[in-house]
C-alpha atoms as a PDB file:
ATOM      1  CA  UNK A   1     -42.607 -63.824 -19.458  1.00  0.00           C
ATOM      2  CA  UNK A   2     -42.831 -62.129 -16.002  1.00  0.00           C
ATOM      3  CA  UNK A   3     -45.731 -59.960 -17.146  1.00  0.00           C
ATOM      4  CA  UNK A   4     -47.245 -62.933 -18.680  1.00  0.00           C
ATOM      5  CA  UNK A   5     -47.255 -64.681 -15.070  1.00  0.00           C
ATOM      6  CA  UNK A   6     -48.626 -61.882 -13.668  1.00  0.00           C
ATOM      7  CA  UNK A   7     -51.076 -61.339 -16.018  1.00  0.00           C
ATOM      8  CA  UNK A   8     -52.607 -65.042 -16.051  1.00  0.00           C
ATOM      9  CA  UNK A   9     -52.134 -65.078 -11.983  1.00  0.00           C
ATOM     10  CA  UNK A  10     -54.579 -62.100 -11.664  1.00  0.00           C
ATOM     11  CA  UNK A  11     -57.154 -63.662 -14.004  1.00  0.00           C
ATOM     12  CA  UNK A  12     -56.865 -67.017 -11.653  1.00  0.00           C
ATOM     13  CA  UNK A  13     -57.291 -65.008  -8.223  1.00  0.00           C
ATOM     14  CA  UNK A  14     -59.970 -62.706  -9.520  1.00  0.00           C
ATOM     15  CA  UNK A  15     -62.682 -65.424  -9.210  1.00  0.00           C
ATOM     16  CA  UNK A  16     -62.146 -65.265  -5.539  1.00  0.00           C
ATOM     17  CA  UNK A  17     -64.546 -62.791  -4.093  1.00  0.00           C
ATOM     18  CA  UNK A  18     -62.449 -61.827  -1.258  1.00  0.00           C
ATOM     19  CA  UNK A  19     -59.072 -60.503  -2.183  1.00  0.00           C
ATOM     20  CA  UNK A  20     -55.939 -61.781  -0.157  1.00  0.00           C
ATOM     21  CA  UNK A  21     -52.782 -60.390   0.447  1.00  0.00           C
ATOM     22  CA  UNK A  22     -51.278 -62.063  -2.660  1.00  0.00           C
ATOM     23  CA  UNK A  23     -54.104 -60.615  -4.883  1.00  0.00           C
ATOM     24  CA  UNK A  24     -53.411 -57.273  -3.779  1.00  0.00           C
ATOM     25  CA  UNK A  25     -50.145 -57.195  -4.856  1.00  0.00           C
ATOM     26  CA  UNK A  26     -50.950 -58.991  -7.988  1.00  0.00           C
ATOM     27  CA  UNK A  27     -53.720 -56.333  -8.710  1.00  0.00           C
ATOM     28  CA  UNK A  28     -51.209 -53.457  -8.349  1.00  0.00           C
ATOM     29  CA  UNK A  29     -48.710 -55.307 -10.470  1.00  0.00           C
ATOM     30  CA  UNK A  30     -51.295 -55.698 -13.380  1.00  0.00           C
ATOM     31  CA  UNK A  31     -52.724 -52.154 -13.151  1.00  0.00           C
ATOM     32  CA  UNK A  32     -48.737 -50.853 -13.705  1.00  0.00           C
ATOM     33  CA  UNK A  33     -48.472 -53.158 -16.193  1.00  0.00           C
ATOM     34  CA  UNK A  34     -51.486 -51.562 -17.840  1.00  0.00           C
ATOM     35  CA  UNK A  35     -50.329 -47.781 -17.143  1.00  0.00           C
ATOM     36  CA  UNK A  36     -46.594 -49.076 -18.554  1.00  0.00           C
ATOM     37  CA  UNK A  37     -48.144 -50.181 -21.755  1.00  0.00           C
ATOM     38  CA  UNK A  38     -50.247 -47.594 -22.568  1.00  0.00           C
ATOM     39  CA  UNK A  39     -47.727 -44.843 -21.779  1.00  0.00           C
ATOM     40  CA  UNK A  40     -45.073 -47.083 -24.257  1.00  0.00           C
ATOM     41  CA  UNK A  41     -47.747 -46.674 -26.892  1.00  0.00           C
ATOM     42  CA  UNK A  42     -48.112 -42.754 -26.639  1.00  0.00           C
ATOM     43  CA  UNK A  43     -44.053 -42.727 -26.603  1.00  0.00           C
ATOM     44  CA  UNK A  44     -43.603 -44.280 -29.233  1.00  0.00           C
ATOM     45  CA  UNK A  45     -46.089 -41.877 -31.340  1.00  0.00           C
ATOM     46  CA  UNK A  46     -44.958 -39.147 -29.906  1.00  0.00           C
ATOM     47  CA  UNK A  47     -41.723 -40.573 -31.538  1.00  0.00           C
ATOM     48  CA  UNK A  48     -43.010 -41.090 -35.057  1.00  0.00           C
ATOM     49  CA  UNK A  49     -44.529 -37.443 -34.742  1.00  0.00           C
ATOM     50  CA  UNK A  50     -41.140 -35.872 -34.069  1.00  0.00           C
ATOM     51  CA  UNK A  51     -38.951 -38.071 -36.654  1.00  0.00           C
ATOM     52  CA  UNK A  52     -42.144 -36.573 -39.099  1.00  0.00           C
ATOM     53  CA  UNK A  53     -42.041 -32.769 -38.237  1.00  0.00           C
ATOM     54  CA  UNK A  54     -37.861 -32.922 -37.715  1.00  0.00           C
ATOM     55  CA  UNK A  55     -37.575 -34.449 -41.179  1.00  0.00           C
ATOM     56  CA  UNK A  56     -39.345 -31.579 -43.198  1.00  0.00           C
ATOM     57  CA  UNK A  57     -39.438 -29.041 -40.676  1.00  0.00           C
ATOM     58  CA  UNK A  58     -41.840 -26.630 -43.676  1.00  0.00           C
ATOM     59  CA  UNK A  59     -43.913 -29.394 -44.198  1.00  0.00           C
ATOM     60  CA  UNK A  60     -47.871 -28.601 -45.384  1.00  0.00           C
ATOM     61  CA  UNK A  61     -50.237 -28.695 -42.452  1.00  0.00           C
ATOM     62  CA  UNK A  62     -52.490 -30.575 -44.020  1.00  0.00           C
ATOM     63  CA  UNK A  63     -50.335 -33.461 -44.455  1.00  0.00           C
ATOM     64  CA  UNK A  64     -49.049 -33.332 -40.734  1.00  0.00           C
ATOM     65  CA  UNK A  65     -52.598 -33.295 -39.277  1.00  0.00           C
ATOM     66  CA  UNK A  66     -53.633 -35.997 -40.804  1.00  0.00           C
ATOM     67  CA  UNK A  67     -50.593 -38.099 -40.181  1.00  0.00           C
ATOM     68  CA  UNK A  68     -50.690 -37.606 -36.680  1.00  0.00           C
ATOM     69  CA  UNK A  69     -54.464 -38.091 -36.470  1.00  0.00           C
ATOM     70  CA  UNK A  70     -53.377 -41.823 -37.854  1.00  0.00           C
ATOM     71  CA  UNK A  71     -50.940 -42.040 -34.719  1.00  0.00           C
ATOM     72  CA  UNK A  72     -53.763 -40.844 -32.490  1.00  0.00           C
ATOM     73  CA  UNK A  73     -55.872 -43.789 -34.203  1.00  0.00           C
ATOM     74  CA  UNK A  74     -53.545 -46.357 -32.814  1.00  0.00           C
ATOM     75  CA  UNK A  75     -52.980 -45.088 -29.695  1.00  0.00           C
ATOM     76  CA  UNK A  76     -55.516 -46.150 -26.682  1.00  0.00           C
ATOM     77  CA  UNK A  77     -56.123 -43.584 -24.443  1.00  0.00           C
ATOM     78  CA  UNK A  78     -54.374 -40.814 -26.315  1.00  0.00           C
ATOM     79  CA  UNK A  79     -56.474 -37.861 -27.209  1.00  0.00           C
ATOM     80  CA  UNK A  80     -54.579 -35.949 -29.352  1.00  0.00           C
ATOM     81  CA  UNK A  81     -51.332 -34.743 -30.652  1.00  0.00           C
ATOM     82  CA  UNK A  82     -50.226 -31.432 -30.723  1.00  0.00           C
ATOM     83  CA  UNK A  83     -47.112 -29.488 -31.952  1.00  0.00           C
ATOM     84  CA  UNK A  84     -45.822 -26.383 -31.653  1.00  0.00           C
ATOM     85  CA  UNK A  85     -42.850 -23.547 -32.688  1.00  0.00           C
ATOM     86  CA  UNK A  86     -40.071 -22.873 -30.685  1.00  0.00           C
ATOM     87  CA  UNK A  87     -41.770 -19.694 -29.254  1.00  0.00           C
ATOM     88  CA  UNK A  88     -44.642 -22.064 -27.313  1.00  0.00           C
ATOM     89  CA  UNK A  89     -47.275 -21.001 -30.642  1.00  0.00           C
ATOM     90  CA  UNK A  90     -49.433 -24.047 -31.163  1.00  0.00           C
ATOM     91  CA  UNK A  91     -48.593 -24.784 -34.671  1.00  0.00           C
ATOM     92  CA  UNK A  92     -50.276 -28.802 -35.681  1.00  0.00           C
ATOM     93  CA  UNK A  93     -52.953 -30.069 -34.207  1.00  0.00           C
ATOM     94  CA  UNK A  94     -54.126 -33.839 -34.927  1.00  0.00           C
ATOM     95  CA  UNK A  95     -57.806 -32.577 -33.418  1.00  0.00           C
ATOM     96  CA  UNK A  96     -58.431 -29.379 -35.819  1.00  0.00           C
ATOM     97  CA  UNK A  97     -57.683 -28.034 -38.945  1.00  0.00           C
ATOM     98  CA  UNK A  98     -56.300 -25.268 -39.353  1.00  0.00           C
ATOM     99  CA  UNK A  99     -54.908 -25.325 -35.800  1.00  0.00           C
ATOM    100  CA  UNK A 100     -56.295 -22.570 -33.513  1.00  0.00           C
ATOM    101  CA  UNK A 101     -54.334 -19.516 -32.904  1.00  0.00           C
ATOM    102  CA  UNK A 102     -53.240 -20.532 -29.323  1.00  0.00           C
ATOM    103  CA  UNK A 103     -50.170 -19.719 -27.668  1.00  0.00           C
ATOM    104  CA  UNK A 104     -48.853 -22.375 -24.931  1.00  0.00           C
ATOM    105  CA  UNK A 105     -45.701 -21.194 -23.941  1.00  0.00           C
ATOM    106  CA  UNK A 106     -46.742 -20.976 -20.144  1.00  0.00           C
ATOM    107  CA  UNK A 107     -47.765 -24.319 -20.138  1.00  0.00           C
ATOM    108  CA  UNK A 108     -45.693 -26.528 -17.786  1.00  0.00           C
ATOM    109  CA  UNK A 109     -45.179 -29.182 -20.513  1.00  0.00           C
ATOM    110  CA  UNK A 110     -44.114 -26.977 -23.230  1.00  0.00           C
ATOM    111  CA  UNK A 111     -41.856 -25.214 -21.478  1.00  0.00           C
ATOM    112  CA  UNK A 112     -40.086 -28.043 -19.642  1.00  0.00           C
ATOM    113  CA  UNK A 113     -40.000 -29.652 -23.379  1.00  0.00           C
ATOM    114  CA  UNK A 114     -38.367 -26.230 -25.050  1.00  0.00           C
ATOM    115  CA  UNK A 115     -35.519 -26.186 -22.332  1.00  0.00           C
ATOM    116  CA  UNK A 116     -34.076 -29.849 -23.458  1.00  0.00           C
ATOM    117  CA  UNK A 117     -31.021 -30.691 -24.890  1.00  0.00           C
ATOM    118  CA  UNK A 118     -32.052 -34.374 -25.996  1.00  0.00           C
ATOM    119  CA  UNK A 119     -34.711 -36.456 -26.587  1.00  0.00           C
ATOM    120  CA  UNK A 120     -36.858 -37.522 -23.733  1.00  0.00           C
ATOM    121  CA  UNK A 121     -40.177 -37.843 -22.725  1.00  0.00           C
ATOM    122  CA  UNK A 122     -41.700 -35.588 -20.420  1.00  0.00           C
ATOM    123  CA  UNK A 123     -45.329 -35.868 -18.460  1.00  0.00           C
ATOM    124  CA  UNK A 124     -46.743 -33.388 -16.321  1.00  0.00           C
ATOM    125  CA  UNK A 125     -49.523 -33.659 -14.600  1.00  0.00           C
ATOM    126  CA  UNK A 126     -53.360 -33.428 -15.311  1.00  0.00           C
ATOM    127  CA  UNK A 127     -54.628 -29.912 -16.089  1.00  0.00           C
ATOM    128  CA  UNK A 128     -57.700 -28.336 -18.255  1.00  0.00           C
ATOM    129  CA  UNK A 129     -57.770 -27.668 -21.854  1.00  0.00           C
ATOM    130  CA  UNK A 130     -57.604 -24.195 -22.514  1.00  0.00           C
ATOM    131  CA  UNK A 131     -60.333 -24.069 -24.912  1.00  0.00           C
ATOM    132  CA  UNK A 132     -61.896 -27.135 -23.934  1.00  0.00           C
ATOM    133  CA  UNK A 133     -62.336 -26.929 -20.547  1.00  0.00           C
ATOM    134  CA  UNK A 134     -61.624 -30.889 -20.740  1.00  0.00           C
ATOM    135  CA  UNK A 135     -58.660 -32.454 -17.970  1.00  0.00           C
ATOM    136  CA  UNK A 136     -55.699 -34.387 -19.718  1.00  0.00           C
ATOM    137  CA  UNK A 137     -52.904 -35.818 -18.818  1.00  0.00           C
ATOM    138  CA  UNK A 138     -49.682 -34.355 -21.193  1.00  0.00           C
ATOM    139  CA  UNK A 139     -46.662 -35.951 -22.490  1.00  0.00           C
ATOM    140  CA  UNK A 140     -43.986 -33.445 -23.971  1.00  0.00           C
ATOM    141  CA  UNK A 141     -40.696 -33.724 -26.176  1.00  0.00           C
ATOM    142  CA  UNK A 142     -38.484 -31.781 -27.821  1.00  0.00           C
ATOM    143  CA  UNK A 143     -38.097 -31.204 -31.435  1.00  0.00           C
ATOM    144  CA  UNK A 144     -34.940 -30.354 -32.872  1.00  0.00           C
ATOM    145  CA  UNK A 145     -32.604 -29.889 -36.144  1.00  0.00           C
ATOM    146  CA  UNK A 146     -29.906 -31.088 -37.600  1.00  0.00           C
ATOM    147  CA  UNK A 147     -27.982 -28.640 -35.702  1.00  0.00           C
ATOM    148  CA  UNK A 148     -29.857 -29.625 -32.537  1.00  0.00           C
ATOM    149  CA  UNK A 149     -31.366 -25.955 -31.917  1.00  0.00           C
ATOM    150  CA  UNK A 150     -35.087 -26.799 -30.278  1.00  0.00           C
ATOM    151  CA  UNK A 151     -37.454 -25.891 -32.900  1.00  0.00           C
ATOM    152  CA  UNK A 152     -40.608 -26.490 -31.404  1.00  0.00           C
ATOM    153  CA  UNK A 153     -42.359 -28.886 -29.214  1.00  0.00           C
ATOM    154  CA  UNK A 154     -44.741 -32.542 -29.528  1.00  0.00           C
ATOM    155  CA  UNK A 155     -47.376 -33.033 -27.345  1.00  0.00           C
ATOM    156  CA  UNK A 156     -49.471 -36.295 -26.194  1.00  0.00           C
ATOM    157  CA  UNK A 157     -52.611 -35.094 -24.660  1.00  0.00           C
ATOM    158  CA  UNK A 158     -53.950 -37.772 -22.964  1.00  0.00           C
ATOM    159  CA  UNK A 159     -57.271 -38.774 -20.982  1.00  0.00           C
ATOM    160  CA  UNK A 160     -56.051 -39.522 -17.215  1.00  0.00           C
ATOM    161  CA  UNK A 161     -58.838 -42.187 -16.558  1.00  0.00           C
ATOM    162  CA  UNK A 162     -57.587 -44.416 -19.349  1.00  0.00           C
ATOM    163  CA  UNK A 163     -54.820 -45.218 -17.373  1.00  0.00           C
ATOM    164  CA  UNK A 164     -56.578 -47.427 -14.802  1.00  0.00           C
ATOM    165  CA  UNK A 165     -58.278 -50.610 -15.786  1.00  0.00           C
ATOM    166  CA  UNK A 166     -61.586 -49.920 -13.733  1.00  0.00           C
ATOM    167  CA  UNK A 167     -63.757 -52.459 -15.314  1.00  0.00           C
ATOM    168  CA  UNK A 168     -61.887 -55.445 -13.262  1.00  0.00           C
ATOM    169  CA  UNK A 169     -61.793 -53.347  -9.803  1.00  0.00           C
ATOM    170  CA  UNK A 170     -64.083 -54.686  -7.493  1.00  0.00           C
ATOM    171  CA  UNK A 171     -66.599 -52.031  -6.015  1.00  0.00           C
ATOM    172  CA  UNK A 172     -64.102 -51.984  -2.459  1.00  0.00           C
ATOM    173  CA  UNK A 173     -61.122 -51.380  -4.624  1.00  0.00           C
ATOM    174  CA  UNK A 174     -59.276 -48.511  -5.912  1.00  0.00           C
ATOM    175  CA  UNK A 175     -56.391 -47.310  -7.696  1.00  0.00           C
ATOM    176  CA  UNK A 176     -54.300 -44.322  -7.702  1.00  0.00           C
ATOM    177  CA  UNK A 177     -50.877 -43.465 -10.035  1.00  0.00           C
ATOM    178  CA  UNK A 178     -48.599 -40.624  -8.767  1.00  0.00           C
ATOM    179  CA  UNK A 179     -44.898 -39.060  -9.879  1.00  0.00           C
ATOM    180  CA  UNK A 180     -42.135 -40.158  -7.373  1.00  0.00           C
ATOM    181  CA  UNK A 181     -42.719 -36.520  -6.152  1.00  0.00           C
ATOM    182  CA  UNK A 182     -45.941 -37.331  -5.018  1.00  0.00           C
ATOM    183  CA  UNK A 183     -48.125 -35.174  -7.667  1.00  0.00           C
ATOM    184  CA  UNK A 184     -51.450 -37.037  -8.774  1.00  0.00           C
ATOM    185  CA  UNK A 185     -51.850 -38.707 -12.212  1.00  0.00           C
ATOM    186  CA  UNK A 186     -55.212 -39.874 -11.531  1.00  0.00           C
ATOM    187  CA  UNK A 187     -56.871 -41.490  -9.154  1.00  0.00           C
ATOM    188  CA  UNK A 188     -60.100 -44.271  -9.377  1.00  0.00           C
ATOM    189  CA  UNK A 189     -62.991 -43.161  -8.241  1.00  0.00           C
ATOM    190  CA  UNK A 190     -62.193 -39.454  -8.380  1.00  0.00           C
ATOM    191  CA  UNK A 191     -63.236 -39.041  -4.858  1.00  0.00           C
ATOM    192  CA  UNK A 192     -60.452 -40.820  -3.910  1.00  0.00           C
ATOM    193  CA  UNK A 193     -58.502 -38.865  -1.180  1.00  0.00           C
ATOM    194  CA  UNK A 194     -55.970 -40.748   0.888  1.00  0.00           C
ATOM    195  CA  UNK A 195     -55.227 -39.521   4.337  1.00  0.00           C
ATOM    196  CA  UNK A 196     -53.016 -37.514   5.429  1.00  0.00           C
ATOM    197  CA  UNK A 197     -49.347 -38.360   6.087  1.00  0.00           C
ATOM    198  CA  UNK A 198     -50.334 -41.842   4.177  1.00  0.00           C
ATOM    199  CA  UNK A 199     -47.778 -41.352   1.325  1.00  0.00           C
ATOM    200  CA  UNK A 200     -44.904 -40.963   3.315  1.00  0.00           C
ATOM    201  CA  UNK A 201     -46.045 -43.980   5.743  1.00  0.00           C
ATOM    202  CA  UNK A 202     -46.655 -46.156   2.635  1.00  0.00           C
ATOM    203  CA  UNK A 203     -42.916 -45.193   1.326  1.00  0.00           C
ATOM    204  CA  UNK A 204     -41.502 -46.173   4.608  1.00  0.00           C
ATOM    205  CA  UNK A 205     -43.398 -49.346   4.616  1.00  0.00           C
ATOM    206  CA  UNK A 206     -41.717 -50.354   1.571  1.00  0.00           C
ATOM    207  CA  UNK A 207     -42.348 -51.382  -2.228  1.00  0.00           C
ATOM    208  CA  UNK A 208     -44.862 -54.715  -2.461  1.00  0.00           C
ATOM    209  CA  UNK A 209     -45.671 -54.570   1.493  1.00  0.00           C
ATOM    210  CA  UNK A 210     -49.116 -54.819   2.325  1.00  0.00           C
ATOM    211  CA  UNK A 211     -50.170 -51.666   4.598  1.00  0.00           C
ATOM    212  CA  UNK A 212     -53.197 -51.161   6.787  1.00  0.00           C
ATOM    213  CA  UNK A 213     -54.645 -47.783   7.824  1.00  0.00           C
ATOM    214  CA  UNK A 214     -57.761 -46.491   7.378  1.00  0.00           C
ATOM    215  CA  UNK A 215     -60.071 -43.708   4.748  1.00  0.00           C
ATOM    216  CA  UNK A 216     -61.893 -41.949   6.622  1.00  0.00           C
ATOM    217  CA  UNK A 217     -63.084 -44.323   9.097  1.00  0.00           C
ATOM    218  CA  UNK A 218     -63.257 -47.233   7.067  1.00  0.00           C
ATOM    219  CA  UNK A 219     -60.254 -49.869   7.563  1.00  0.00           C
ATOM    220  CA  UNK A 220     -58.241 -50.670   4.514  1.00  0.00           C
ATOM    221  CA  UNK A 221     -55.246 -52.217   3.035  1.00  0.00           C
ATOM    222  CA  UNK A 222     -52.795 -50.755   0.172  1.00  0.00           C
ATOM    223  CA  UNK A 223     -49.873 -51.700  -1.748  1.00  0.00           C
ATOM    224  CA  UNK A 224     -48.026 -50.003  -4.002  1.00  0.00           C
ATOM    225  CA  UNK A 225     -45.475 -50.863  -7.054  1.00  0.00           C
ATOM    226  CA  UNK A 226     -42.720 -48.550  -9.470  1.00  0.00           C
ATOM    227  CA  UNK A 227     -43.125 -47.935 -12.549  1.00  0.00           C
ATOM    228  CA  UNK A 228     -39.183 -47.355 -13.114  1.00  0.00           C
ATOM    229  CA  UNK A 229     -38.952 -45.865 -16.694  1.00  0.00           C
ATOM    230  CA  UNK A 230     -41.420 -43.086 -15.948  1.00  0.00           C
ATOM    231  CA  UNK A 231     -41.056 -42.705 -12.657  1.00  0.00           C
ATOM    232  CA  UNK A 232     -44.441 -43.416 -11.666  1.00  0.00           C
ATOM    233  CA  UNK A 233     -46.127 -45.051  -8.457  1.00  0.00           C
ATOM    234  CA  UNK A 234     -49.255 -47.464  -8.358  1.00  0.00           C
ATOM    235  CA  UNK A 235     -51.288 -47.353  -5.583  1.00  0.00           C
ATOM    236  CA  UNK A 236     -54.006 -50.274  -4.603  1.00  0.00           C
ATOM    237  CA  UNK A 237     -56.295 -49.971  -1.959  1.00  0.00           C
ATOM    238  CA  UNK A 238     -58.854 -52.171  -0.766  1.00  0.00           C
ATOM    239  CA  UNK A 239     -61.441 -51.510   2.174  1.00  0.00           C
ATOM    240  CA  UNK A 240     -61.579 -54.455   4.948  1.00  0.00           C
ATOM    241  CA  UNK A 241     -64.401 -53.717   6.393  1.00  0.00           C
ATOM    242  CA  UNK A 242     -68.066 -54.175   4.940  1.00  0.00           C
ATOM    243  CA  UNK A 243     -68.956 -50.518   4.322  1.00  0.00           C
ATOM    244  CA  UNK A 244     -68.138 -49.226   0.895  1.00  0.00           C
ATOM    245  CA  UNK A 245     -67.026 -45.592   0.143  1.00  0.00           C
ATOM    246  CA  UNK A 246     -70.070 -43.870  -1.969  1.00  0.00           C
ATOM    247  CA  UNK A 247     -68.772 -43.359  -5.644  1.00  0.00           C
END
């Protein structure tokens, strides 16, 4: 119900041209409401891929890419899905068949994934694909069997951008989504670079408090919101004065 209210209050404010205090905070609540969703989604198939591979742990390749190609399918915003042995060797890949001959066991996500002794989701933070050169976003879990020995890893690779709603921001407004720890998720536009010491003002400010300071030399106003179950912040900034920051 709450996100319902939320949802039909920023539809009702947005045909105000100038955006209050109230529609700032409203605006970050929807766009964590979006990133929430969408990361719930990729969870969840990230879920169905592990019950699959931890079932029938010598299952045909085929079989697996094409079932989590169907996962991919009904995902929004997720790319791909990836799995691999317990050594870090990619071994499934929803994107190509046969999977390439790739070894990921230096990757952040796979090995924070192969050190876990239960299930949980983790998500690192944006970095390039090592064959395609392309930045995503990934989301890592453990596999195990019925002895609960890691056996491999399964792997959400997901497009960063798809996280923020941008076709509702108005051309003063912009969003930004970072771990608790302060490490970008992705930012909107992608020139987006908030001043310095601003994080740790905006902290003591305070969850759902309007805050002014400035980018560059252009006034603005931000607010920011939790995502709790991923441990995520939602930044939304909006420029007071008339100037716009080139895209």
């Amino acid at each position: 119900m709450r996100k319902f209210i939320v949802i039909l209050s920023f539809v009702l404010f947005t045909s105000s041209a100038q955006a209050t205090d109230a529609e700032m905070k409203l605006s970050a609540e929807f766009q964590a409401i979006n990133v929430e969703a969408l990361l719930r989604t990729m969870d969840l198939a990230l879920l169905g891929a592990t019950d699959l591979i931890e079932r029938d742990q010598k299952a045909n390749e085929l079989i697996i890419h094409e079932a989590l190609g169907r996962y991919v399918a009904r995902s929004p915003g997720l790319r791909a899905i990836i799995a691999t042995d317990a050594k870090g060797k990619l071994r499934y890949d929803s994107f190509k068949y046969p999977a390439k001959n790739v070894d990921l066991q230096d990757r952040d996500y796979i090995k924070r994934a192969l050190k876990q002794t239960e299930r949980t989701i983790y998500i690192g933070t944006p970095i390039k694909g090592r064959t395609s050169g392309i930045a995503f976003l990934p989301m890592s879990q453990a596999i195990f069997d019925l002895e609960k020995k890691v056996t491999g890893v399964v792997a959400g690779i997901i497009t960063p951008d798809k996280l923020i709603r941008q076709n509702i921001l108005c051309n003063q407004c912009f969003v930004g989504i970072y771990k608790e720890s302060g490490e970008q998720i992705a930012v909107y536009p992608t020139s987006l670079t908030y001043p310095e010491g601003f994080h740790k003002k905006r902290k003591a400010v305070g969850r759902g408090i309007i805050m002014t300071h400035t980018i560059g030399n252009l006034p603005a106003k931000s607010v920011w919101t939790r995502i709790e179950d991923y441990k995520l912040e939602v930044i939304f900034t909006k420029l007071t004065g008339k100037e716009e920051i080139l895209r």
